[in-house]
Protein backbone atom coordinates (compact mmCIF):
# COMPACT_ATOMS: atom_id res chain seq x y z
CA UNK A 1 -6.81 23.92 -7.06
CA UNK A 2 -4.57 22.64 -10.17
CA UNK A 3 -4.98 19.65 -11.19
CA UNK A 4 -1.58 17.23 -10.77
CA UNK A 5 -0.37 14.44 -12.97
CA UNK A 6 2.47 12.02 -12.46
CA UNK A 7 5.31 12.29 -14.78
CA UNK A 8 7.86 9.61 -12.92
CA UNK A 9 7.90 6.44 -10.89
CA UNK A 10 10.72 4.05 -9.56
CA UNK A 11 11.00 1.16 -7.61
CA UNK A 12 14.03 -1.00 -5.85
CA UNK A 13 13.06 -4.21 -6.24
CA UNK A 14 11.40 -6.05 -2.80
CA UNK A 15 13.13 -8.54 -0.74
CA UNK A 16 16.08 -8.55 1.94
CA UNK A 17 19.08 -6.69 1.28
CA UNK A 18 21.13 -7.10 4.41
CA UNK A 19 24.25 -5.28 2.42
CA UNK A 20 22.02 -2.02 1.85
CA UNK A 21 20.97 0.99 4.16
CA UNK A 22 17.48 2.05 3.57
CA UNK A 23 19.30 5.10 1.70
CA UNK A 24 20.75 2.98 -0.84
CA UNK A 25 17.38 1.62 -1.88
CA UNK A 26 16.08 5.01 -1.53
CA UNK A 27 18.73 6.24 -4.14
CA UNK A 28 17.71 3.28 -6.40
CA UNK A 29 14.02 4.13 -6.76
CA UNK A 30 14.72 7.87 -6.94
CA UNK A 31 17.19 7.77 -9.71
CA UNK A 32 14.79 5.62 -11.89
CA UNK A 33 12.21 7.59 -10.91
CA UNK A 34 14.39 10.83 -12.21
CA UNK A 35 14.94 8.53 -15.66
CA UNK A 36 11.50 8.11 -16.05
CA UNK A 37 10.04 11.34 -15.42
CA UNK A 38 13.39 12.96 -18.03
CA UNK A 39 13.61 15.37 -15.25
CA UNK A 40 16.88 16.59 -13.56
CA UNK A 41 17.41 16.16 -9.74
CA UNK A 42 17.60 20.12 -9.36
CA UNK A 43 14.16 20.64 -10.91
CA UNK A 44 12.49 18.71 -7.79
CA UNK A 45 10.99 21.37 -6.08
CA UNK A 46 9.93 19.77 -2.74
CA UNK A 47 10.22 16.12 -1.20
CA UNK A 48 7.75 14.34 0.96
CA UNK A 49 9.51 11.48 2.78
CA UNK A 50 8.39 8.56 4.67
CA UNK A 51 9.86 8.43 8.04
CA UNK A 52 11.61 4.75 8.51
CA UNK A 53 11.04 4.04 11.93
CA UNK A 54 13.61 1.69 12.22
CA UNK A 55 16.48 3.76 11.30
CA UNK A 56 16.68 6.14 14.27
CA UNK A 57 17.41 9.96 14.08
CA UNK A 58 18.49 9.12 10.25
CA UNK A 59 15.33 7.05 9.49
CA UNK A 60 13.43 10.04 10.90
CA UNK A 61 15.10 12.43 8.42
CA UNK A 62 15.22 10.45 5.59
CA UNK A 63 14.16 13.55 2.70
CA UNK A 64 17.37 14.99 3.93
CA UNK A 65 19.60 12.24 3.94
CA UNK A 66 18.14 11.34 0.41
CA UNK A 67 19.08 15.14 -0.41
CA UNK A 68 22.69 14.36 0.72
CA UNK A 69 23.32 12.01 -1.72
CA UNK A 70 21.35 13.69 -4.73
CA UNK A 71 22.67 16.96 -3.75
CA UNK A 72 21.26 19.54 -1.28
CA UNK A 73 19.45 22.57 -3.23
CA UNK A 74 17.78 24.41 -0.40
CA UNK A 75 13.97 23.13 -0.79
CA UNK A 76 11.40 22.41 1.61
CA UNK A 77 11.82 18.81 3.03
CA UNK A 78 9.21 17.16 4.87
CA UNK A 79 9.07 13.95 6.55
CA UNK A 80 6.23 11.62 7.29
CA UNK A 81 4.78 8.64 9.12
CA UNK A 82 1.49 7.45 9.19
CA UNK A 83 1.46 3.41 9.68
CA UNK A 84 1.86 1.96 7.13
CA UNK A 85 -0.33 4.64 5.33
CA UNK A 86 3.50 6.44 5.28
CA UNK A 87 3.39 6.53 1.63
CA UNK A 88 0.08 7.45 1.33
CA UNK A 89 0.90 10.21 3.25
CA UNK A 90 3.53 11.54 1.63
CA UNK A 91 1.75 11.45 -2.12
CA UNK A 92 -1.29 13.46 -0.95
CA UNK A 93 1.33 16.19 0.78
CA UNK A 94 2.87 16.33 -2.54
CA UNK A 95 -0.28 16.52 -4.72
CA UNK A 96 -1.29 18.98 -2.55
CA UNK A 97 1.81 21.12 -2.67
CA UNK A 98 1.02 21.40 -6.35
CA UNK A 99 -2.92 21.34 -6.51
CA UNK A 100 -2.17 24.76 -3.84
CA UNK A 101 0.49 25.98 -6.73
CA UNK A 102 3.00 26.58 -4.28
CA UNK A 103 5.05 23.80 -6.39
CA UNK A 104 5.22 22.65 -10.00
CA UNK A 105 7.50 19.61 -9.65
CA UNK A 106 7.34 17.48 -6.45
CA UNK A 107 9.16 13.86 -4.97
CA UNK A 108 7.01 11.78 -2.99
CA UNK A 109 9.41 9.02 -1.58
CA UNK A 110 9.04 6.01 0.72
CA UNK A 111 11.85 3.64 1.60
CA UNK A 112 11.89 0.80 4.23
CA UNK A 113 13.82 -2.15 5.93
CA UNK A 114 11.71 -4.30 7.89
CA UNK A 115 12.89 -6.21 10.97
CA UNK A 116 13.22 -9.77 10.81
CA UNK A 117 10.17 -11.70 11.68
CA UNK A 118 6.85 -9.94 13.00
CA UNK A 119 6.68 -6.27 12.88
CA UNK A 120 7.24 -5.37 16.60
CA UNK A 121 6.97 -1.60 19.03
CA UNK A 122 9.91 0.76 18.83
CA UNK A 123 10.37 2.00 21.74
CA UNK A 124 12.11 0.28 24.81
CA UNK A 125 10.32 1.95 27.46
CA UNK A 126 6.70 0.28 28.06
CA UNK A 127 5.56 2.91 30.03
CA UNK A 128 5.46 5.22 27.25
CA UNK A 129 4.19 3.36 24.29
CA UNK A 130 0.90 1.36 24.84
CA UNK A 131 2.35 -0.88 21.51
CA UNK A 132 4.79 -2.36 23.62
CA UNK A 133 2.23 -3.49 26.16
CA UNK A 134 0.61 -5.09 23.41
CA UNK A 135 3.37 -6.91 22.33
CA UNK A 136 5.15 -7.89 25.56
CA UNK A 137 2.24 -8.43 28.20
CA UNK A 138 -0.53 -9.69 25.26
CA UNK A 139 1.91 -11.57 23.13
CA UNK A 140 -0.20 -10.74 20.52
CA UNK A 141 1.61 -9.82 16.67
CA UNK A 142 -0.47 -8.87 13.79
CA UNK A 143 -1.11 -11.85 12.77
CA UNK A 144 -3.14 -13.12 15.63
CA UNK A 145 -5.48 -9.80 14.96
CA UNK A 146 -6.19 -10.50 11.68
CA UNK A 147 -7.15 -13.90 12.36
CA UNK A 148 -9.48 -12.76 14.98
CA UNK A 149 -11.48 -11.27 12.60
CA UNK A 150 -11.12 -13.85 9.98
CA UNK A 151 -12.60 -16.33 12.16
CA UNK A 152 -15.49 -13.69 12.49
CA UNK A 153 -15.63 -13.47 9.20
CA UNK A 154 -15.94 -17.28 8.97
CA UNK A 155 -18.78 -18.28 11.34
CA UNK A 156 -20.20 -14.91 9.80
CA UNK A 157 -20.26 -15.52 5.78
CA UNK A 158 -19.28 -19.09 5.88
CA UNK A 159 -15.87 -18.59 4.28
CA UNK A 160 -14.29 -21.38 4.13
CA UNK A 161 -10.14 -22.45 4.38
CA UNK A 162 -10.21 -22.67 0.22
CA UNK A 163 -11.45 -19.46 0.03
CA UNK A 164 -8.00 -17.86 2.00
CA UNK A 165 -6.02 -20.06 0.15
CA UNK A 166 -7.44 -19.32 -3.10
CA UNK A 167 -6.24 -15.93 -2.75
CA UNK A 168 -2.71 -17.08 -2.48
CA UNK A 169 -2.85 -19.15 -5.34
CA UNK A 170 -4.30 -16.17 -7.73
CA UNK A 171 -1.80 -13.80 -6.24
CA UNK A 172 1.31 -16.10 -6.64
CA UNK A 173 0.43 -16.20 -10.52
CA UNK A 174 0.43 -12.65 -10.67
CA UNK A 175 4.17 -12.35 -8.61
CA UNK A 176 5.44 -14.90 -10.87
CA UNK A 177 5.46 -12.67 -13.45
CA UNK A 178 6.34 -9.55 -12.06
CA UNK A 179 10.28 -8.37 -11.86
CA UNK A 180 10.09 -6.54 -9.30
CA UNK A 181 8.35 -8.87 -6.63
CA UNK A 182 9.98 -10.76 -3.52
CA UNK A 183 8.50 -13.96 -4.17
CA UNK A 184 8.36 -15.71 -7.81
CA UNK A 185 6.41 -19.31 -6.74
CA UNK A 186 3.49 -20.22 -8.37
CA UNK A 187 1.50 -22.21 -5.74
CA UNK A 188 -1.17 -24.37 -5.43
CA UNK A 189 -3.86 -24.96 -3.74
CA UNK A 190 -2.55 -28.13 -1.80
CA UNK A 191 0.93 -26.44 -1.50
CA UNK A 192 -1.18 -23.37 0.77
CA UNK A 193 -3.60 -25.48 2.59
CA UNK A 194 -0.72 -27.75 3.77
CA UNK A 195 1.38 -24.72 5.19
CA UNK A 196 2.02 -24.11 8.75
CA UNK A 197 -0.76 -22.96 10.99
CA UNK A 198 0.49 -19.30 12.06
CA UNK A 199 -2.58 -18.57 13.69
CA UNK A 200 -6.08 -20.06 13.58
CA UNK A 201 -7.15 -20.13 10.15
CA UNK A 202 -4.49 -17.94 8.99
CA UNK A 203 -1.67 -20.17 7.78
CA UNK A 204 1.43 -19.10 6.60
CA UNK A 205 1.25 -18.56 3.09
CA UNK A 206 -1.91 -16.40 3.62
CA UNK A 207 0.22 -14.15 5.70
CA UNK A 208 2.51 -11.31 3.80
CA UNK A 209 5.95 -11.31 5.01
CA UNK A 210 8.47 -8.06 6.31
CA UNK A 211 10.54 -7.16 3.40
CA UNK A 212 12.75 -4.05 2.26
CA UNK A 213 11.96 -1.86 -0.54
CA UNK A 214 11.34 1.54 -1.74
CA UNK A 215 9.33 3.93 -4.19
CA UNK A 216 9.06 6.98 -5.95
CA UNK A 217 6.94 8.86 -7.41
CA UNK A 218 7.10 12.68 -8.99
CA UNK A 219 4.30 14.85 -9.34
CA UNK A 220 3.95 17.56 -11.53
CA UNK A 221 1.06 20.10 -12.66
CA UNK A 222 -0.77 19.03 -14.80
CA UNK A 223 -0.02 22.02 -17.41
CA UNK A 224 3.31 21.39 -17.38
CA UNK A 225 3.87 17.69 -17.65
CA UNK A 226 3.90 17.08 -21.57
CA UNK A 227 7.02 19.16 -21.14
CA UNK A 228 8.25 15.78 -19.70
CA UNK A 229 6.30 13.04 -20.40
CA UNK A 230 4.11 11.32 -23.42
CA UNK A 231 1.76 9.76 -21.01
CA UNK A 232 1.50 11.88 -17.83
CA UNK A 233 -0.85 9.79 -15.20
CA UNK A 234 -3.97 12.27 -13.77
CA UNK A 235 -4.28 12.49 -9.89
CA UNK A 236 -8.26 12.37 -9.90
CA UNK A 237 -8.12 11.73 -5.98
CA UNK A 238 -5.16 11.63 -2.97
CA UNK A 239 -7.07 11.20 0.73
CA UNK A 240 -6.48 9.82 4.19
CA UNK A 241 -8.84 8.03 6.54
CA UNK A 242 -8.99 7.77 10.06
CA UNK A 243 -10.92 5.53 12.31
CA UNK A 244 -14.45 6.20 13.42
CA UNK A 245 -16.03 5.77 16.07
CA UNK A 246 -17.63 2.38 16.72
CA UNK A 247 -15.62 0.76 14.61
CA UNK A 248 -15.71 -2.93 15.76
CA UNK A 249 -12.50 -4.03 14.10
CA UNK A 250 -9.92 -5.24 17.04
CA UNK A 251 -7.43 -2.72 16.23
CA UNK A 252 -3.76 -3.54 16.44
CA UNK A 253 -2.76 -2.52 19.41
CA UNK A 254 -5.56 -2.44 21.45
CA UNK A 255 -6.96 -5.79 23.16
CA UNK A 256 -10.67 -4.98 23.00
CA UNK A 257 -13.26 -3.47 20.49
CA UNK A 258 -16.68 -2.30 20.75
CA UNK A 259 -18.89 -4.91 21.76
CA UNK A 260 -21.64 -2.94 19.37
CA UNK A 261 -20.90 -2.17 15.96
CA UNK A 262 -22.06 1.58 14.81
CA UNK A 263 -19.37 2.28 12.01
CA UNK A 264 -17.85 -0.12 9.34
CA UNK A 265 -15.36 -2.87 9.77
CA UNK A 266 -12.02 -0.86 8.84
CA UNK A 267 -13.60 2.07 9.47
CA UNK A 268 -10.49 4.29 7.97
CA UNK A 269 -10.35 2.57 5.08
CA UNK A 270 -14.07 2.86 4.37
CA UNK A 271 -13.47 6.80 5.26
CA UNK A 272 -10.42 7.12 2.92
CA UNK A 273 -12.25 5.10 -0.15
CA UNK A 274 -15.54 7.40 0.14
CA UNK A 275 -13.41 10.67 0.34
CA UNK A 276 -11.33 9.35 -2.90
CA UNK A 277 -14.81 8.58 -4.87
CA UNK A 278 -16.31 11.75 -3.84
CA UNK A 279 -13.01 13.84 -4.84
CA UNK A 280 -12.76 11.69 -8.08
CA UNK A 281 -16.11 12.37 -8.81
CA UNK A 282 -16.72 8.62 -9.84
CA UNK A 283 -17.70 5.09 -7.62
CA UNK A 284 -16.09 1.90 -7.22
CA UNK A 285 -18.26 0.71 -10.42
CA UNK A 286 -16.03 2.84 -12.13
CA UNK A 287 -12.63 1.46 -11.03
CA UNK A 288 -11.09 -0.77 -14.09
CA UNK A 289 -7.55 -2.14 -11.45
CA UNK A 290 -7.41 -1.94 -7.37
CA UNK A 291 -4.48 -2.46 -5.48
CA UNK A 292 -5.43 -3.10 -1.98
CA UNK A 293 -3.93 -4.22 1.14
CA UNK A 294 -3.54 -7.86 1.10
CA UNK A 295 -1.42 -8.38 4.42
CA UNK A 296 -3.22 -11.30 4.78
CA UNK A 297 -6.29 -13.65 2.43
CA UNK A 298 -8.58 -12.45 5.26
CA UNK A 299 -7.72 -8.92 4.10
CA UNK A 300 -8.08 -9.37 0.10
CA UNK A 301 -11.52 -10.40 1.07
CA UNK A 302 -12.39 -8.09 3.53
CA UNK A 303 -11.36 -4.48 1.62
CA UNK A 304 -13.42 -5.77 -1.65
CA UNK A 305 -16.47 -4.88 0.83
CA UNK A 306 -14.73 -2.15 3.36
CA UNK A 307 -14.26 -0.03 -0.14
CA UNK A 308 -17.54 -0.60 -2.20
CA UNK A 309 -16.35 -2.83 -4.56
CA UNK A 310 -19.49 -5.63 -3.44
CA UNK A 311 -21.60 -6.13 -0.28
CA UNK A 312 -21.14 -7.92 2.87
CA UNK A 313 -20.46 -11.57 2.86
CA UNK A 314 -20.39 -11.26 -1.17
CA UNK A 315 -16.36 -11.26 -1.53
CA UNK A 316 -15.71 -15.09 -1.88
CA UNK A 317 -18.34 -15.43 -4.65
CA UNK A 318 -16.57 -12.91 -6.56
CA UNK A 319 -13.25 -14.91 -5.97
CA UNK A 320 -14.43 -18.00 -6.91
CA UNK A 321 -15.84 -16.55 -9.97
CA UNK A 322 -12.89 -15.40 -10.85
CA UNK A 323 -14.38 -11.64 -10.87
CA UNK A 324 -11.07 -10.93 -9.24
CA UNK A 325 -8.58 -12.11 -11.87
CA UNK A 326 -7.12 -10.50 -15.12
CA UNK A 327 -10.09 -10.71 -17.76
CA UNK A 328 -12.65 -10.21 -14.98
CA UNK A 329 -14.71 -7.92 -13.92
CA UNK A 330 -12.26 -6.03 -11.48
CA UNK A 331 -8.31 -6.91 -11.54
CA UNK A 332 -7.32 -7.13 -7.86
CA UNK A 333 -3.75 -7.27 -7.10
CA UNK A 334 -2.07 -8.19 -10.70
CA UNK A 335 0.90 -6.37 -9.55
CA UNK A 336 1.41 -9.97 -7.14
CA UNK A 337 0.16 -8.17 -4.05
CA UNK A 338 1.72 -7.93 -0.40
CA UNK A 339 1.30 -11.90 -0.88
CA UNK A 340 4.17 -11.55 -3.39
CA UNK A 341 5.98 -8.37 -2.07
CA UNK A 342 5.86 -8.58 1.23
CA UNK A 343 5.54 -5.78 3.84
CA UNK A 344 7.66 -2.57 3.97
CA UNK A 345 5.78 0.16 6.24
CA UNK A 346 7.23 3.35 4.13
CA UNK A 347 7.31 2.12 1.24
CA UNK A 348 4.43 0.15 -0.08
CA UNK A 349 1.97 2.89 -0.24
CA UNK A 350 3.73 4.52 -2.95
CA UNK A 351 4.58 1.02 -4.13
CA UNK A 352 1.11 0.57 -5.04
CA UNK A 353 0.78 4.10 -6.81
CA UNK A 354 3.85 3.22 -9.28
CA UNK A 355 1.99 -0.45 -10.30
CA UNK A 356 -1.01 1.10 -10.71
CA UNK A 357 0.96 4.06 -13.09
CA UNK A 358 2.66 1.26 -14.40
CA UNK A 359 -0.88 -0.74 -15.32
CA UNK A 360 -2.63 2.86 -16.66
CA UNK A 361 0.32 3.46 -18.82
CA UNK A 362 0.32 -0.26 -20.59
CA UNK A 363 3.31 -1.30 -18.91
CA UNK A 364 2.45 -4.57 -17.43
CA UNK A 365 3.53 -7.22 -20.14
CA UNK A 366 1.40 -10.52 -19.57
CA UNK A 367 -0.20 -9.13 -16.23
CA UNK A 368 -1.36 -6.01 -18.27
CA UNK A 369 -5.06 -5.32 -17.69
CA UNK A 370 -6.49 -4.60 -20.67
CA UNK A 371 -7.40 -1.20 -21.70
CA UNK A 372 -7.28 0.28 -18.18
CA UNK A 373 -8.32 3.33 -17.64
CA UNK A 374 -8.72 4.39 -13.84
CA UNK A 375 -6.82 2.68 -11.29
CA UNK A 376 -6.86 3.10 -7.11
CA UNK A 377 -4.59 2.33 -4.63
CA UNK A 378 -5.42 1.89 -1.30
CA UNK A 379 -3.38 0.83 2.10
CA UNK A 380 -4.08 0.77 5.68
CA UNK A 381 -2.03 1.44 8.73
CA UNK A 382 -1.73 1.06 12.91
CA UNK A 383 -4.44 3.12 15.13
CA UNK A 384 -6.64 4.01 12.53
CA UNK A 385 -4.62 4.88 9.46
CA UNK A 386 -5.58 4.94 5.64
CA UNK A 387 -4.63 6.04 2.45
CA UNK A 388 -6.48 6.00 -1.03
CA UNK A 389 -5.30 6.74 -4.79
CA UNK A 390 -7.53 6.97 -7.53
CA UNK A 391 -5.24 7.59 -10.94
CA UNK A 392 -6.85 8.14 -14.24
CA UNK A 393 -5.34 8.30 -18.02
């Protein structure tokens, strides 16, 4: 297997763009993402695409329709969904088109427009998709999941409503500074703890919103990519996780869990993370910036432990500590997070990839985390889906 590098990335800024198709901010990323990379559109030799869900036979051919505008050259397009693992998805099919060698030069793409409000099911036919039971007999959004298990997590480790909030506050710094994020507010601590309840103890600052956005990313061997780039970005690791069984997380979309715990909480996540550290060759010890899944505070806490990075119960210490911030002992989040971004299912995966580039290359300004060498992205989807990046320099 060759070993892949990444020579371009691009992003359309986050937020909501009611003028724009999910094409148009598809175009956006991909065209700085072509700048970047000093690489011609006709030298792309494949595209992996998320699928956006939303957009209906289009959404579900969106490599093609991206083709359309670029220009249609006759190479394999394939499109994905995985969750919100979409992106995820998409980078490991293109690493793996190169690492095989049946590429050189490969687009990894994820674009997205969210739906106003909670994420909700697809289809219109309840009979057919068990998500729309959920969501019309339960009544229960995402949300009211991942407070579930924050209130575990509560009468479990004792967290306390400072500890969620302090989350938002760090994050918010971190958005504040970045260009491309959604949300630019520097809050405080009073500001988040006096926010609506959403659902019990998740209030609505510690909640990520639904926003639209896109990235992209291009791949090349590694051989080849000084032919394009100074500072080509090393693909040490590029995995998927699924669930396992026993896993005692209540899993959006299901109203139940096991009542006895015989796998870990997140159980993809944890699968994703161990495959990426065993493929990378390193541990999380090793891991100088993470990018993680902070759809809500409950989650920035819980994937420090699901992933390695400390032990059960141990995340809020290393919060409070401020183990957690630039300067400490492991940067979480400086791109702003989902706190600051918000949610967009096909896109954020690769979202994550590009700040991470963007951190290993120096790129950062007064976020930058110093003299970063190995970075990892990792994201988690519906029913049992996970992604996980580890980049190196």
């Amino acid at each position: 297997m060759r070993e892949v590098a990444i020579i371009g990335i691009g992003l359309h800024p986050w937020g909501k763009f009611p003028q724009k198709t999910f094409i148009d901010l598809g175009v956006e990323a991909v065209s700085k993402a072509l700048v970047d990379a000093q690489i011609q559109w006709k030298e792309i030799e494949t595209i992996c695409s998320g699928i956006y869900i939303w957009g209906g036979n289009a959404g579900h051919l969106s490599g093609q329709y991206l083709a359309s505008v670029f220009g249609e050259t006759g190479i394999p397009i394939v499109n994905v969904y995985n969750a919100c693992a979409t992106g995820a998805s998409a980078m490991r099919m293109a690493t793996m088109s190169i690492a095989s060698g049946q590429v050189d030069v490969a687009l990894a793409v994820g674009m997205d427009v969210s739906p106003e409000g909670f994420l909700g099911a697809k289809s219109d036919d309840p009979k057919q998709d068990r998500d729309v039971l959920r969501w019309r007999m339960v009544g229960m959004p995402n949300p009211i999941y991942w407070a579930i298990e924050c209130r575990k997590r509560m009468e479990k480790y004792g967290t306390t409503e400072e500890d969620l909030a302090r989350v938002k506050v760090l994050l918010s710094k971190y958005g504040a500074q970045n260009p491309n994020s959604r949300y630019k507010k520097i809050y405080t601590m009073e500001e988040v703890l006096s926010s609506k309840m959403v659902s019990d103890p998740l209030r609505l600052y510690e909640i990520c919103a639904t926003s639209d956005g896109a990235a992209a990313v291009i791949l090349c061997a590694a051989s080849k990519a000084r032919q394009y780039t100074s500072k080509p970005i090393t693909v040490a690791a590029s995995t998927l996780g699924s669930a396992l069984y026993g896993d005692p997380t209540l899993r959006i979309s299901a109203i139940s869990a096991p009542a006895k715990a015989e796998a870990p909480l997140l159980s993809e996540s944890y699968s994703a993370s161990q495959q990426a550290y065993k493929q990378a060759g390193i541990g999380p010890e090793d891991i100088d910036i993470l990018e993680l899944p902070d759809n809500s505070s409950w989650h920035y806490l819980q994937y420090l432990e699901t992933c390695g990075f400390c032990g059960e119960g141990a995340a809020e210490s290393m919060v409070r500590e401020g183990q957690t911030q630039i300067g400490g002992r492991l940067p979480v989040c400086p791109s702003g997070g989902f706190a600051s971004f918000g949610e967009a299912i096909g896109a954020q995966a690769a979202w994550q990839v590009a700040e991470v580039v963007m951190q290993l290359r120096g790129q950062c300004g007064s976020r930058q985390v110093a003299d970063a060498k190995v970075g990892m992205a990792q994201t988690y989807g519906l029913m049992g889906n996970s992604g996980t990046t580890i980049l190196k320099r």
